[in-house]
PDB file of N, CA and C in Angstrom:
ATOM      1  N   UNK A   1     103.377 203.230   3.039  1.00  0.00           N
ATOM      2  CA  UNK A   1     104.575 203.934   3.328  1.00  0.00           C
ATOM      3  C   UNK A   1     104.354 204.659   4.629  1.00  0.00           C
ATOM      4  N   UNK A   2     105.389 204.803   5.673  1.00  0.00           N
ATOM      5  CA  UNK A   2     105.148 205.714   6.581  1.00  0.00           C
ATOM      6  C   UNK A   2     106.507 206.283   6.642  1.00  0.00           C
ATOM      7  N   UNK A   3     106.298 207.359   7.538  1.00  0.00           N
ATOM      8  CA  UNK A   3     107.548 208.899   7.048  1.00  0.00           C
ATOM      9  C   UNK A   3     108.085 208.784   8.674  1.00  0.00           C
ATOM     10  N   UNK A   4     109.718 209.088   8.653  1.00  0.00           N
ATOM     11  CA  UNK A   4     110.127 208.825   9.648  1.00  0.00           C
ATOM     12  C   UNK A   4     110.690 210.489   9.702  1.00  0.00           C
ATOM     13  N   UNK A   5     110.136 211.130  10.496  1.00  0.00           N
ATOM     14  CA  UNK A   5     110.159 212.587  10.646  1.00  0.00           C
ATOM     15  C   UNK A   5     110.959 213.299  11.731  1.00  0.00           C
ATOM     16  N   UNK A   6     111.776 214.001  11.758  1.00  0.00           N
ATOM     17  CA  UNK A   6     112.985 213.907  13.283  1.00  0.00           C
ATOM     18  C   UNK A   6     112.669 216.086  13.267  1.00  0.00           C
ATOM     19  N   UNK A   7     112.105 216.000  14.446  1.00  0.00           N
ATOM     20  CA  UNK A   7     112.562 217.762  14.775  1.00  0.00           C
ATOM     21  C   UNK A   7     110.930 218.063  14.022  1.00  0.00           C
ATOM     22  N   UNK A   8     110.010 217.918  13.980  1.00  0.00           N
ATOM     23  CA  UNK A   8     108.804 218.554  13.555  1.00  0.00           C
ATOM     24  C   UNK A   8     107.796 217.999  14.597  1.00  0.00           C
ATOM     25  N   UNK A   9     106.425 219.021  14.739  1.00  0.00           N
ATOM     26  CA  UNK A   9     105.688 218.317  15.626  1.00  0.00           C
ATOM     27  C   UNK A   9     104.234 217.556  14.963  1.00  0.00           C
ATOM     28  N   UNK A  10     104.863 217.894  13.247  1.00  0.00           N
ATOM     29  CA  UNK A  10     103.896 217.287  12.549  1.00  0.00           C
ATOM     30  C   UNK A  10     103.462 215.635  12.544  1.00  0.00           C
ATOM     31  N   UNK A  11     102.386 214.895  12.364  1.00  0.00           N
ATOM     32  CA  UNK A  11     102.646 213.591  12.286  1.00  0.00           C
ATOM     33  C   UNK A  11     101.573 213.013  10.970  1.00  0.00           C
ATOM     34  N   UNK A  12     102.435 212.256   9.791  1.00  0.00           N
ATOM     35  CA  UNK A  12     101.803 212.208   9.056  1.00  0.00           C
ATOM     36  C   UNK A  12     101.308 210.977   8.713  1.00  0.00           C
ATOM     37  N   UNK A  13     100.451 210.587   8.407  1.00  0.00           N
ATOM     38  CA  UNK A  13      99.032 209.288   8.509  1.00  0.00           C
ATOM     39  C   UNK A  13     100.421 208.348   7.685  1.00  0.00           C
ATOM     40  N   UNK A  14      99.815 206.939   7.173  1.00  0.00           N
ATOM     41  CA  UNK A  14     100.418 205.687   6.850  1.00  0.00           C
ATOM     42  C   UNK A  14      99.858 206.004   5.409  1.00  0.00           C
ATOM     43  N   UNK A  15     100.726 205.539   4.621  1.00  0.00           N
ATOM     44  CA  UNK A  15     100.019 206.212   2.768  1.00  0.00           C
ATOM     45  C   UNK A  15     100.468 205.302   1.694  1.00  0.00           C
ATOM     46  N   UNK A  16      99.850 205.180   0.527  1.00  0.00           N
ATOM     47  CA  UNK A  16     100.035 203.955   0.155  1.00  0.00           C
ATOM     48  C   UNK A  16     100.408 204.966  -1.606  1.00  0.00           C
ATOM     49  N   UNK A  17     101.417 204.568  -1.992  1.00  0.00           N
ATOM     50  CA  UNK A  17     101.690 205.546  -3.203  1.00  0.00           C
ATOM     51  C   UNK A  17     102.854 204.962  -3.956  1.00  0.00           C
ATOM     52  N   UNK A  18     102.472 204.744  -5.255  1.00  0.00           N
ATOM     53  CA  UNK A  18     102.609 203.984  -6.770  1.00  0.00           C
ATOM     54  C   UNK A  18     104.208 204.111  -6.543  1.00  0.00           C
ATOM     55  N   UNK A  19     104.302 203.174  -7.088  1.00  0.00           N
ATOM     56  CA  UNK A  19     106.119 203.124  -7.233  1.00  0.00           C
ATOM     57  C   UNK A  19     106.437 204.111  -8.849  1.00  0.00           C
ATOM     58  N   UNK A  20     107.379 204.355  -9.124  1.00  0.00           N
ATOM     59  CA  UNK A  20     108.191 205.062 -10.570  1.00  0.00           C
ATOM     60  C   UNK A  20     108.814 203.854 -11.061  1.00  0.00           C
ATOM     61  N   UNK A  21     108.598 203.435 -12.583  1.00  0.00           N
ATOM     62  CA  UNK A  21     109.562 202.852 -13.117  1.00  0.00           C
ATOM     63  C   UNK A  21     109.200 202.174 -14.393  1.00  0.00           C
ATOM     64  N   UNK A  22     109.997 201.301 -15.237  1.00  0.00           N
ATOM     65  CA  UNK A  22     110.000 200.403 -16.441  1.00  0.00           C
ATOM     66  C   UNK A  22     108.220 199.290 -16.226  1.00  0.00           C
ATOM     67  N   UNK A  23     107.283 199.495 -17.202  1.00  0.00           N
ATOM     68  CA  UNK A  23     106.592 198.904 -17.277  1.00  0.00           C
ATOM     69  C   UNK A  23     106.759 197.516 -16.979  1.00  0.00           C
ATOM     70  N   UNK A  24     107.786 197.056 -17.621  1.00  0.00           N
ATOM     71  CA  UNK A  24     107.968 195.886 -17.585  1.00  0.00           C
ATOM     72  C   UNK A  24     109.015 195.050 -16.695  1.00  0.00           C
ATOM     73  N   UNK A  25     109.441 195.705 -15.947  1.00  0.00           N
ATOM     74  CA  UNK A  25     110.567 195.611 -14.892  1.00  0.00           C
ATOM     75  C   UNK A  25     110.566 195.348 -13.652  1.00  0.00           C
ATOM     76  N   UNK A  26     110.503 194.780 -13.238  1.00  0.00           N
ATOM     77  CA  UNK A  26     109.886 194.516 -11.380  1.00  0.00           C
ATOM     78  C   UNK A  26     111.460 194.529 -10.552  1.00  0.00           C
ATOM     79  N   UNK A  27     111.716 195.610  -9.931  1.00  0.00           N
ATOM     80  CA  UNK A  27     112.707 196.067  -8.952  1.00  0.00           C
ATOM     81  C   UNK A  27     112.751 194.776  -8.007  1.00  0.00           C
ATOM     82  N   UNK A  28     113.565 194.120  -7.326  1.00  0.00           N
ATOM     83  CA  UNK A  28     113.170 193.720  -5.733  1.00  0.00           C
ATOM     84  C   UNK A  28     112.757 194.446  -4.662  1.00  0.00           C
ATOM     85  N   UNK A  29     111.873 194.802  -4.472  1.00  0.00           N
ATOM     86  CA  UNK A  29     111.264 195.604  -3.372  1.00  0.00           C
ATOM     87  C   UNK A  29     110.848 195.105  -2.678  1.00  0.00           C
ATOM     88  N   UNK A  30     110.681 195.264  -1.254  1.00  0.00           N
ATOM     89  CA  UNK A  30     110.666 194.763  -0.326  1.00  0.00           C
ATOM     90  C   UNK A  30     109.497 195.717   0.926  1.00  0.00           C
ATOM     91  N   UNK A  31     108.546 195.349   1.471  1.00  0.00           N
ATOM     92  CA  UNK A  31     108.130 196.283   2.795  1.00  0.00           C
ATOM     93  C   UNK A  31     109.441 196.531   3.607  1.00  0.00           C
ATOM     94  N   UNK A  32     109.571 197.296   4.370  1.00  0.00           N
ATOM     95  CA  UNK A  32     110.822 197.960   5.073  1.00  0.00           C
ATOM     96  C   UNK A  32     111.537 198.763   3.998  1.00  0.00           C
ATOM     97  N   UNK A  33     112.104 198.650   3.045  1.00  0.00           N
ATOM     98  CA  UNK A  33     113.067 199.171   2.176  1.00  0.00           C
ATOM     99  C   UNK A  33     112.699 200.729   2.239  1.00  0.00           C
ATOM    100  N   UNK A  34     113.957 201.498   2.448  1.00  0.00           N
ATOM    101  CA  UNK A  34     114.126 202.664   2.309  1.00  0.00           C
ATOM    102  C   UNK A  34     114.112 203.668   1.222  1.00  0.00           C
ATOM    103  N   UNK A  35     113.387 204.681   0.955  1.00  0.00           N
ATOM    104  CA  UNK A  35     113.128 205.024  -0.277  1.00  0.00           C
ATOM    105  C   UNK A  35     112.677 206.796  -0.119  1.00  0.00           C
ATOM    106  N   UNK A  36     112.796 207.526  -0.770  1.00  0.00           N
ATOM    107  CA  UNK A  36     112.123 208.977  -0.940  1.00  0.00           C
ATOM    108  C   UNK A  36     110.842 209.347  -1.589  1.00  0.00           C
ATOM    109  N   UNK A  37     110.212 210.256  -1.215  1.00  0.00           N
ATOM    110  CA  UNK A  37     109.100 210.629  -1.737  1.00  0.00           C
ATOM    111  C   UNK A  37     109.400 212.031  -2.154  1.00  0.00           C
ATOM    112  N   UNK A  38     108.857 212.205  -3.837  1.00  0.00           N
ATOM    113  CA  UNK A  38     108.799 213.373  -4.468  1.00  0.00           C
ATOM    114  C   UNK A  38     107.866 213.572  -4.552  1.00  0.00           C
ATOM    115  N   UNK A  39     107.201 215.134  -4.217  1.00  0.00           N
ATOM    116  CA  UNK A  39     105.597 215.323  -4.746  1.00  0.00           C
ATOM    117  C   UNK A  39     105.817 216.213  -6.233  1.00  0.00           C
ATOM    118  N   UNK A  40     104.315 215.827  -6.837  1.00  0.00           N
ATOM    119  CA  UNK A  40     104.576 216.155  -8.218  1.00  0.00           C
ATOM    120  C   UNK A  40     103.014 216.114  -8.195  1.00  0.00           C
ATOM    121  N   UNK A  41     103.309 217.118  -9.302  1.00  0.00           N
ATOM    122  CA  UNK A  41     101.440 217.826  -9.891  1.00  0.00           C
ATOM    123  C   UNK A  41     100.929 217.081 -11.487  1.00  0.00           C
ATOM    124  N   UNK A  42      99.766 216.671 -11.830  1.00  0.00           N
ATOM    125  CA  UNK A  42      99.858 216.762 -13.198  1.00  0.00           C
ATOM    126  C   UNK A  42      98.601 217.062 -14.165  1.00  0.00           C
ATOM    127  N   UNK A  43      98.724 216.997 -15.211  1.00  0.00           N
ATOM    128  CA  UNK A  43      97.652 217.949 -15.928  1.00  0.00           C
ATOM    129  C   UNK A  43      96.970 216.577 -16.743  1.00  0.00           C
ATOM    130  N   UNK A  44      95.955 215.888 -16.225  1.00  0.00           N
ATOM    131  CA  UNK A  44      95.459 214.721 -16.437  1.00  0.00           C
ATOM    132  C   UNK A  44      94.882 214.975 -18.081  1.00  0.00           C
ATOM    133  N   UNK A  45      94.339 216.351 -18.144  1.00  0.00           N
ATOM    134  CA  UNK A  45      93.491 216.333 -19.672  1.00  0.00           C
ATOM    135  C   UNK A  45      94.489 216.457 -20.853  1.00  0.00           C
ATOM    136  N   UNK A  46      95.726 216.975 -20.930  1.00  0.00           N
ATOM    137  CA  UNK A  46      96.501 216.809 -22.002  1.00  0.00           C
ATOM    138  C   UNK A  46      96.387 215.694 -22.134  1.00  0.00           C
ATOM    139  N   UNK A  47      96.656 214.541 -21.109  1.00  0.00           N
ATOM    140  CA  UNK A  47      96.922 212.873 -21.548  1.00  0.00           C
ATOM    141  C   UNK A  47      95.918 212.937 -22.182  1.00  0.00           C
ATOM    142  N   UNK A  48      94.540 213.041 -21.671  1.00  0.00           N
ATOM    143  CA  UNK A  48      93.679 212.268 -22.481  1.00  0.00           C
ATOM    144  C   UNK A  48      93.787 212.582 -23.499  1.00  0.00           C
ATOM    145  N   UNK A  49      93.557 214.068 -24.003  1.00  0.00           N
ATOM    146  CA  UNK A  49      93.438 215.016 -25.330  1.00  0.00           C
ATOM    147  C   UNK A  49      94.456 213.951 -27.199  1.00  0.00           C
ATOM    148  N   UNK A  50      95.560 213.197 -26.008  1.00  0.00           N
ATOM    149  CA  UNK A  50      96.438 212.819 -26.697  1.00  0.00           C
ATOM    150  C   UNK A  50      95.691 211.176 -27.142  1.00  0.00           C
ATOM    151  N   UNK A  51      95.208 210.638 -25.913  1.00  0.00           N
ATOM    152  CA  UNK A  51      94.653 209.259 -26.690  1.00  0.00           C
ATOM    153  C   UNK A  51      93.120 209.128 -27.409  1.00  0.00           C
ATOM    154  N   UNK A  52      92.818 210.352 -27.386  1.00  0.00           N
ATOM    155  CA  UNK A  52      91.579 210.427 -28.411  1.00  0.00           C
ATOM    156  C   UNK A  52      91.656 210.063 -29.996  1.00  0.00           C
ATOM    157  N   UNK A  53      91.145 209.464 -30.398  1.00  0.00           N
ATOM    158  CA  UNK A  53      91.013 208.707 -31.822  1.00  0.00           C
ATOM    159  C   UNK A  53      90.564 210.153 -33.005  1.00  0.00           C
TER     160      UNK A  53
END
């Protein structure tokens, strides 16, 4: 992915980051295709806590 940034003098590297969606579902996606990025935090040890036997 790269970020097309207008009015900042920031410049941010080329980044490669997981798509959202249906396990089983394959979108048509395309390189070029236009899209947003949300940042989001998460608390990795509840998951596990949950698939423990």
């Amino acid at each position: 992915m790269s970020f097309e940034l207008r009015d900042t003098p920031y410049v941010f590297p080329q980044v490669t980051i997981p798509l959202f969606g249906p396990q089983y579902i394959r979108y048509p996606k395309q390189p070029g295709d236009k899209g947003i990025v949300i940042p989001a935090d998460g608390f990795v040890e509840a998951l596990l806590n949950n698939l423990r036997y």
